[in-house]
Protein backbone atom coordinates (compact mmCIF):
# COMPACT_ATOMS: atom_id res chain seq x y z
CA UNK A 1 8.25 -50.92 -26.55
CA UNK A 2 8.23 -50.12 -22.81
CA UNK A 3 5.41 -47.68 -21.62
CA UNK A 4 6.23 -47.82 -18.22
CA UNK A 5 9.30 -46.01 -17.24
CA UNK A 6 9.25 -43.33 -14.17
CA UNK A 7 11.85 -41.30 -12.81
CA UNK A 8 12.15 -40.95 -8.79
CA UNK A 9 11.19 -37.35 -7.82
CA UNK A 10 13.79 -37.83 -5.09
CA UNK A 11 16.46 -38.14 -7.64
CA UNK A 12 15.66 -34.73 -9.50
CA UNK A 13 14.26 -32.65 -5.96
CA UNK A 14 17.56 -32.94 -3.95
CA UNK A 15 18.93 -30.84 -6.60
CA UNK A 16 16.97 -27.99 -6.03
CA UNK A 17 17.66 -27.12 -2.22
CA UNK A 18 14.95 -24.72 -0.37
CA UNK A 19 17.92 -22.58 0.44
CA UNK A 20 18.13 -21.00 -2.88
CA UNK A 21 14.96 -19.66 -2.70
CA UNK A 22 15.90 -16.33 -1.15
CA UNK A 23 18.93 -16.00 -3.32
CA UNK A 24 16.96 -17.05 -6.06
CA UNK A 25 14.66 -13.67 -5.09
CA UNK A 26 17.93 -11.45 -5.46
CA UNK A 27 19.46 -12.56 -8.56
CA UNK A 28 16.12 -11.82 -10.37
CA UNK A 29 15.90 -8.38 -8.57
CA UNK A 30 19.27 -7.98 -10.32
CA UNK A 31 18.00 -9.26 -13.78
CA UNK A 32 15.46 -7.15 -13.44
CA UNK A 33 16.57 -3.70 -14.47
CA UNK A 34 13.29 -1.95 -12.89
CA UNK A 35 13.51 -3.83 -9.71
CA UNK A 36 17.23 -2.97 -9.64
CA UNK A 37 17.12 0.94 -10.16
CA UNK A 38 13.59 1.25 -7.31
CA UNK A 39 13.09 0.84 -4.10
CA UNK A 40 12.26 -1.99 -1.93
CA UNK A 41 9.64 -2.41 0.41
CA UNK A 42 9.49 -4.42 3.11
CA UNK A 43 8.51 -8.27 2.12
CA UNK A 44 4.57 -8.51 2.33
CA UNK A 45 2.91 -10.73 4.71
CA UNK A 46 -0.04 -11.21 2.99
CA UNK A 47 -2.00 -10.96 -0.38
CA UNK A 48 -1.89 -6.84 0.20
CA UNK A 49 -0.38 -3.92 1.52
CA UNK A 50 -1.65 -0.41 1.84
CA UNK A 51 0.56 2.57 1.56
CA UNK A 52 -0.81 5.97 2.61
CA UNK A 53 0.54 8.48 0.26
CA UNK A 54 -0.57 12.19 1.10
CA UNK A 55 -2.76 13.82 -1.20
CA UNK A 56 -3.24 17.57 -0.12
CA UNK A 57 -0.92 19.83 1.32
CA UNK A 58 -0.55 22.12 4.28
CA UNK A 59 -0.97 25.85 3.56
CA UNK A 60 0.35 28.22 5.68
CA UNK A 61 -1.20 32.44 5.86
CA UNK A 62 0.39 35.56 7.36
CA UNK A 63 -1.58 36.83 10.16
CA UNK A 64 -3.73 40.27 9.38
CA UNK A 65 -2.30 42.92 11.97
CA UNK A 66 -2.14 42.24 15.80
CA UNK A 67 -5.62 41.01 15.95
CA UNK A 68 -6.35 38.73 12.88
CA UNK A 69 -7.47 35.36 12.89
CA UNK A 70 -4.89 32.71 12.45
CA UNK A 71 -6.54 29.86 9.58
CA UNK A 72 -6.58 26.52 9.37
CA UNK A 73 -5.37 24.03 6.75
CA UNK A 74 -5.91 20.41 6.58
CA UNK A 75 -3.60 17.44 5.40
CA UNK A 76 -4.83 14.63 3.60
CA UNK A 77 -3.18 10.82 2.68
CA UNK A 78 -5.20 8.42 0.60
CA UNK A 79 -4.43 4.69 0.48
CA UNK A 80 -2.09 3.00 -2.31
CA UNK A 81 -2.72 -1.00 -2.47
CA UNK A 82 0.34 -3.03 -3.51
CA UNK A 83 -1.34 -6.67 -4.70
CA UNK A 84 0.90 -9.57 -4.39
CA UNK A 85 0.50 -11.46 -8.03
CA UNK A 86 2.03 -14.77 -8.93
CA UNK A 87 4.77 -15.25 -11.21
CA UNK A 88 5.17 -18.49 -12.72
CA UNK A 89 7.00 -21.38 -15.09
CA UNK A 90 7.18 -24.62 -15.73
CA UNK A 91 10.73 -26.16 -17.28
CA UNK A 92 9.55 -29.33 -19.10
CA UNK A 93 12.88 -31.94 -18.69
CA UNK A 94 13.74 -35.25 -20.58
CA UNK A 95 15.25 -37.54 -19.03
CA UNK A 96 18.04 -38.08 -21.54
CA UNK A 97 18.55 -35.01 -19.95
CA UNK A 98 18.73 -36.04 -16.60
CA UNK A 99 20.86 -39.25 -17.05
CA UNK A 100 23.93 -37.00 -18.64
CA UNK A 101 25.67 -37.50 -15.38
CA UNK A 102 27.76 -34.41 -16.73
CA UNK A 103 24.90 -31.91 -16.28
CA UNK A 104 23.20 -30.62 -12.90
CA UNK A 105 20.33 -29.58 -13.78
CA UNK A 106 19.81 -26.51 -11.46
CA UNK A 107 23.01 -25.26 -12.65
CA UNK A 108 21.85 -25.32 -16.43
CA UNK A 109 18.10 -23.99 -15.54
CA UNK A 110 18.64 -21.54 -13.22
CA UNK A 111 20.13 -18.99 -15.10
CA UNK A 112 17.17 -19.34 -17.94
CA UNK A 113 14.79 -18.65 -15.34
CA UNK A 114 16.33 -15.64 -13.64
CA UNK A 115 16.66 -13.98 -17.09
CA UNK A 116 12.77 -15.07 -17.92
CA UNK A 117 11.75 -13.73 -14.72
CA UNK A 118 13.29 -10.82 -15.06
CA UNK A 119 11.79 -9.91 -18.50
CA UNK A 120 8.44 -11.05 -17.18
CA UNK A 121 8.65 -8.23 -14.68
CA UNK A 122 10.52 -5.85 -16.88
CA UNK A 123 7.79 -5.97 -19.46
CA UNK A 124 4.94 -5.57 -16.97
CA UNK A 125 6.23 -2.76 -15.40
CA UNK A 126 7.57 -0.51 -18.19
CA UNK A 127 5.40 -1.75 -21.06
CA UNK A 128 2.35 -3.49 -19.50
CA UNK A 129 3.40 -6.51 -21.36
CA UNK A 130 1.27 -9.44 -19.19
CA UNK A 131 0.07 -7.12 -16.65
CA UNK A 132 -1.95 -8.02 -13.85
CA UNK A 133 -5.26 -6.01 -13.88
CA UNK A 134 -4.58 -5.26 -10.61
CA UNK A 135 -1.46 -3.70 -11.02
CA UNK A 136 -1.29 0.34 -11.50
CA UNK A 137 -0.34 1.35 -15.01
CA UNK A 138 2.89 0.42 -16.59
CA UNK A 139 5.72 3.50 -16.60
CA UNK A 140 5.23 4.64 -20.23
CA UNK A 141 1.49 4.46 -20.39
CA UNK A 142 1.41 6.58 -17.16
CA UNK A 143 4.40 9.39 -18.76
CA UNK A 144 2.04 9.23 -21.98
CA UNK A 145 -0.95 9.96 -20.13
CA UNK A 146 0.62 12.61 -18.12
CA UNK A 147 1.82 14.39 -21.66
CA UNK A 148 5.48 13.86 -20.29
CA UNK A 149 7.09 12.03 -23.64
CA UNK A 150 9.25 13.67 -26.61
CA UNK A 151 8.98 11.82 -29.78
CA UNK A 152 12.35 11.81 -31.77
CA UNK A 153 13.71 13.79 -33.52
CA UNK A 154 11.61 16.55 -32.59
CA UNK A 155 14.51 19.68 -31.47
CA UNK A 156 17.80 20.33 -32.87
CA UNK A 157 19.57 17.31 -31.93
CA UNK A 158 19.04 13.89 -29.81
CA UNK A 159 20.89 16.22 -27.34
CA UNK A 160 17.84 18.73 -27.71
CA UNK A 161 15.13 15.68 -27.09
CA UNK A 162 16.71 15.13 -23.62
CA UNK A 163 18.47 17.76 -22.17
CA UNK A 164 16.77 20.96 -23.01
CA UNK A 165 14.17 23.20 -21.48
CA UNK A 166 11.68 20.74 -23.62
CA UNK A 167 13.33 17.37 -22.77
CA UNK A 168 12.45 14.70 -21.42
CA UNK A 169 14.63 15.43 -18.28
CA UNK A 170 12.98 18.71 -17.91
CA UNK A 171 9.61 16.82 -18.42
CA UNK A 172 10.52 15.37 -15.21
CA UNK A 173 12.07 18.36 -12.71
CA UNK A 174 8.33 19.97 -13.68
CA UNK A 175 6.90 17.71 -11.81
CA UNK A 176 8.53 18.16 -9.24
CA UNK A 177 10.74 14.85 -9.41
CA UNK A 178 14.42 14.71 -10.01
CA UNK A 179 15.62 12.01 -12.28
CA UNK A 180 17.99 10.10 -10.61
CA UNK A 181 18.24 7.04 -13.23
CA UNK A 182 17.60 6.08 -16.94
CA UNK A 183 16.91 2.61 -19.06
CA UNK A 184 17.67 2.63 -22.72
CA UNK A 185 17.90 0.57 -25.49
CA UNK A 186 21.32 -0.62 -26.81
CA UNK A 187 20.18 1.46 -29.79
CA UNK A 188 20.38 4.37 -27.92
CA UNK A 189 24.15 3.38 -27.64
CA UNK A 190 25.19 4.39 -31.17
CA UNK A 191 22.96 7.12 -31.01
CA UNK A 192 24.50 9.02 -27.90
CA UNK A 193 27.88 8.30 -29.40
CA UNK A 194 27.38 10.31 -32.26
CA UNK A 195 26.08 13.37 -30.59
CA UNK A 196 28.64 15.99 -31.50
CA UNK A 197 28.92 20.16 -30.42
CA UNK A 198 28.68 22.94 -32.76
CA UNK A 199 32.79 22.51 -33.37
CA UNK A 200 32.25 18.71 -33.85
CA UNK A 201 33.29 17.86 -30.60
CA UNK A 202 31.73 14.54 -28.99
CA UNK A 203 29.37 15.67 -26.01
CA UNK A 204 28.73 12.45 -24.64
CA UNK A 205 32.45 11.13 -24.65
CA UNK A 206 34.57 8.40 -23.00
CA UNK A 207 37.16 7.63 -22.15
CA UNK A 208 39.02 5.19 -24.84
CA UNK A 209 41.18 3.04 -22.47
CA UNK A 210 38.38 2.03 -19.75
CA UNK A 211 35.39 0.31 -19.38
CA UNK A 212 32.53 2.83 -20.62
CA UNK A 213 29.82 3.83 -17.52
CA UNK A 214 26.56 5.85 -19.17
CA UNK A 215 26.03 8.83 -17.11
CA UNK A 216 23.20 11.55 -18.52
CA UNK A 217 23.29 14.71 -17.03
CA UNK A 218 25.11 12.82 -13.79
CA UNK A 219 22.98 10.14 -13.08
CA UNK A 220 23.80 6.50 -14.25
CA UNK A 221 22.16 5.53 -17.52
CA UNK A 222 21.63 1.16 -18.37
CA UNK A 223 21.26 -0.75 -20.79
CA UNK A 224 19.30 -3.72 -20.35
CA UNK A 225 19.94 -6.91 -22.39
CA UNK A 226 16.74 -8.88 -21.11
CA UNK A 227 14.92 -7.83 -24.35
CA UNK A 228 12.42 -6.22 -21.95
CA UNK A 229 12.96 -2.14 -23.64
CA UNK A 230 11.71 -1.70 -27.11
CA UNK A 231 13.46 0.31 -29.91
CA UNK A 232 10.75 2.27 -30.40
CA UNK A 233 10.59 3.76 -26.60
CA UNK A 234 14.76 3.96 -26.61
CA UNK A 235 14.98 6.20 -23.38
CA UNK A 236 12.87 5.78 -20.18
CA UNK A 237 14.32 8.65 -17.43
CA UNK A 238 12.83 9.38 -13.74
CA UNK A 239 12.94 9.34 -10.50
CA UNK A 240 12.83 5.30 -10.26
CA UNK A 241 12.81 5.74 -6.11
CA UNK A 242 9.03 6.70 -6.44
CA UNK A 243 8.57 3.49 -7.50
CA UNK A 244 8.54 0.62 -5.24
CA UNK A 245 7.91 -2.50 -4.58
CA UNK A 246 7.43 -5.44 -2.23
CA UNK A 247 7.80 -9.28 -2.21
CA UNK A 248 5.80 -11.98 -0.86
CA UNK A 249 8.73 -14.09 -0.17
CA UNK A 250 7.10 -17.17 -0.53
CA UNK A 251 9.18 -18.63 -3.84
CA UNK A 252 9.01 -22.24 -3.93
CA UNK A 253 10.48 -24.96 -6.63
CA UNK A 254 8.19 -27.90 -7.33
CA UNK A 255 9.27 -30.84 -9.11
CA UNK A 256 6.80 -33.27 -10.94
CA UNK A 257 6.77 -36.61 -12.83
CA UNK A 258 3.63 -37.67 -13.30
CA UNK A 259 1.54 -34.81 -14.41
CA UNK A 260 0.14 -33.23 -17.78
CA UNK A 261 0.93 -29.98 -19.14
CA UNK A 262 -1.77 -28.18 -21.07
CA UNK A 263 -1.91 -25.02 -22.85
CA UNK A 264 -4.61 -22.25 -23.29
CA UNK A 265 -7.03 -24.30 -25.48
CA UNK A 266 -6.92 -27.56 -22.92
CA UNK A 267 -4.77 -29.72 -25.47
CA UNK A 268 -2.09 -31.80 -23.27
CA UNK A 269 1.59 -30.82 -24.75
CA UNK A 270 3.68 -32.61 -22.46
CA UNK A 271 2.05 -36.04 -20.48
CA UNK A 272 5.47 -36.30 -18.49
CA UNK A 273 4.72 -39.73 -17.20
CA UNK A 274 4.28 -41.38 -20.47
CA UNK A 275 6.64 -38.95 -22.22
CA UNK A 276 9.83 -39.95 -19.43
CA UNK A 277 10.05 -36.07 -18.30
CA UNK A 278 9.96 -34.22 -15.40
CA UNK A 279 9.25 -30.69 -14.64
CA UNK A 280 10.52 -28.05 -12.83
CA UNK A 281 8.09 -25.58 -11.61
CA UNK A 282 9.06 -21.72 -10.11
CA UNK A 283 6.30 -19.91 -8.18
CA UNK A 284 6.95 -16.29 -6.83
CA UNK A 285 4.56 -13.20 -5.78
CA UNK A 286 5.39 -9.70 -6.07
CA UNK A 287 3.35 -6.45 -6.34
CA UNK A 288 4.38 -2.54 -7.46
CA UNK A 289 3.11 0.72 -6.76
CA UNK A 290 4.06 3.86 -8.55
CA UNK A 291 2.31 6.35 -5.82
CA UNK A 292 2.76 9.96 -7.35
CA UNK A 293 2.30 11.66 -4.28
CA UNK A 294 1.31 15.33 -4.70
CA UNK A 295 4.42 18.00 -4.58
CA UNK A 296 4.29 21.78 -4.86
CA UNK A 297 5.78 21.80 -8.32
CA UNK A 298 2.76 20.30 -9.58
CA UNK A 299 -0.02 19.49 -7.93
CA UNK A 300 -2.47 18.45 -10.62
CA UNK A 301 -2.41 14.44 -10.91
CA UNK A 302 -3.31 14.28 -13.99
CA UNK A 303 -0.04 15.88 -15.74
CA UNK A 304 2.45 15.00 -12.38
CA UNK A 305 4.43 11.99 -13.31
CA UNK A 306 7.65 11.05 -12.20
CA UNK A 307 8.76 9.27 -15.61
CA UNK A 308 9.42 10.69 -18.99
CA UNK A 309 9.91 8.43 -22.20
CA UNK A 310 11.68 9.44 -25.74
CA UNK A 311 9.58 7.84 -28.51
CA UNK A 312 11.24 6.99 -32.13
């Protein structure tokens, strides 16, 4: 029995061209659903970048008669750090795999790893699923700290839970935000569906002959099919422009055949050399802020968010 088989790196690497790596970076911003409905920053050109986000206002007085004394006022900014974290996997191949002449392996991978990616950074963001310490607080842990969440059913209706004077919408506009996008479950399909009027009418309705577009109060509402949201968080609305982020643009696609993989505990799973594999390995960096800069709607930090959740 022959121990001593190798594959030629050359053979696997030329089918991974550098090219891709930028296009690579926008089909996961795609996948992503949070990356998709915030705002882009500038790519980073290093490990951080500071954002100054003002944190007092200006005040303006009426002058006292012909003589008074005009006042002062100050405005303030304090710094926002977006940290550049890695983003990693590693695609163990055989290569039975490899000698299909019938398969290209980028073709078959790729797609896997965009949707991985994109759930990786899904999860982080809205859950804290994997987050990097020094990351700011996921989306729903920051609405639940800021008291902006409605657990449901808690009014008349589902209708009640997000469009009332206590919704989660409202939650938002007190703030001083305006929600301009929303990520549900697909549970939260059936659920706005059967939302009827007082005379049975269907309030969220559609139109039977064309492809269905989710719109909440006239903003667009998505469903993401990453697995990232969670049944029991159905409805995640905001203003998803105050949340940004930035890349570090520096993606890159390693192939290896004569390396170990290990996992947490040091035990070797894959010895690729003696096992005939190869490996495909995607790096990329990216960092988030979510800056809550002070408003006059609200200027207490502690309850200003500009994310409310609905909780089942």
């Amino acid at each position: 029995m022959p121990f001593n088989n190798d594959i030629v790196r050359g053979d696997v690497a030329g089918l991974i061209p550098m090219e891709y790596s930028n296009e690579f970076i926008g089909q996961v911003a795609e996948e992503s659903a949070v990356l998709k409905m915030s705002r882009r920053l500038r790519n980073m050109s290093r490990y951080q970048k500071t954002m100054p986000v003002i944190s007092a206002l200006a005040t303006a007085y009426f002058v006292s008669g012909e003589t008074g004394l005009k006042q002062t006022t100050e405005v303030n900014w304090e710094d926002k750090i977006i940290t550049a974290e890695e983003l990693a996997v590693i695609v163990p191949v055989a290569e039975s795999t490899l000698d299909d002449a019938s398969i290209n392996l980028w073709d078959e991978i790729r797609p896997e790893l965009v949707t991985a990616l994109g759930k990786a950074i899904d999860e982080a963001m809205l859950h804290g699923t994997n987050k990097p310490a020094t990351w700011p607080d996921d989306i729903v842990s920051g609405a639940v700290a800021a008291g902006n969440t409605v657990a449901y059913p808690t009014g008349a209706d589902l209708y009640d839970d997000i469009m009332s004077e206590n919704g989660i919408l409202t939650q938002v506009e007190q703030d001083g935000y305006a929600v301009s996008g929303h990520l549900a479950h697909l549970s939260m399909k059936g659920l706005l569906r059967g939302v009827r009027d007082a005379q049975g009418g269907l309030i969220f309705s559609q139109n039977m002959q064309a492809a269905n577009q989710y719109y909440l109060d006239g903003t667009p509402l998505e469903f993401p099919t990453n697995g990232s949201m969670l049944s029991t968080r159905p409805l995640i609305s905001g203003d998803w422009s105050q949340l940004v982020y930035s890349m570090r643009q520096d993606m890159t696609f390693t192939v290896a055949d004569q390396a170990v993989i290990q996992d947490s505990g040091g035990n070797i799973v894959y010895n690729l050399f003696q096992q005939d594999m190869v490996a495909l390995r995607v790096v990329m960096r990216l960092g988030f802020q979510l800056p809550n800069p002070i408003n006059r709607e609200n200027t207490n930090s502690a309850t200003r968010y500009p994310f409310s959740v609905l909780t089942a």
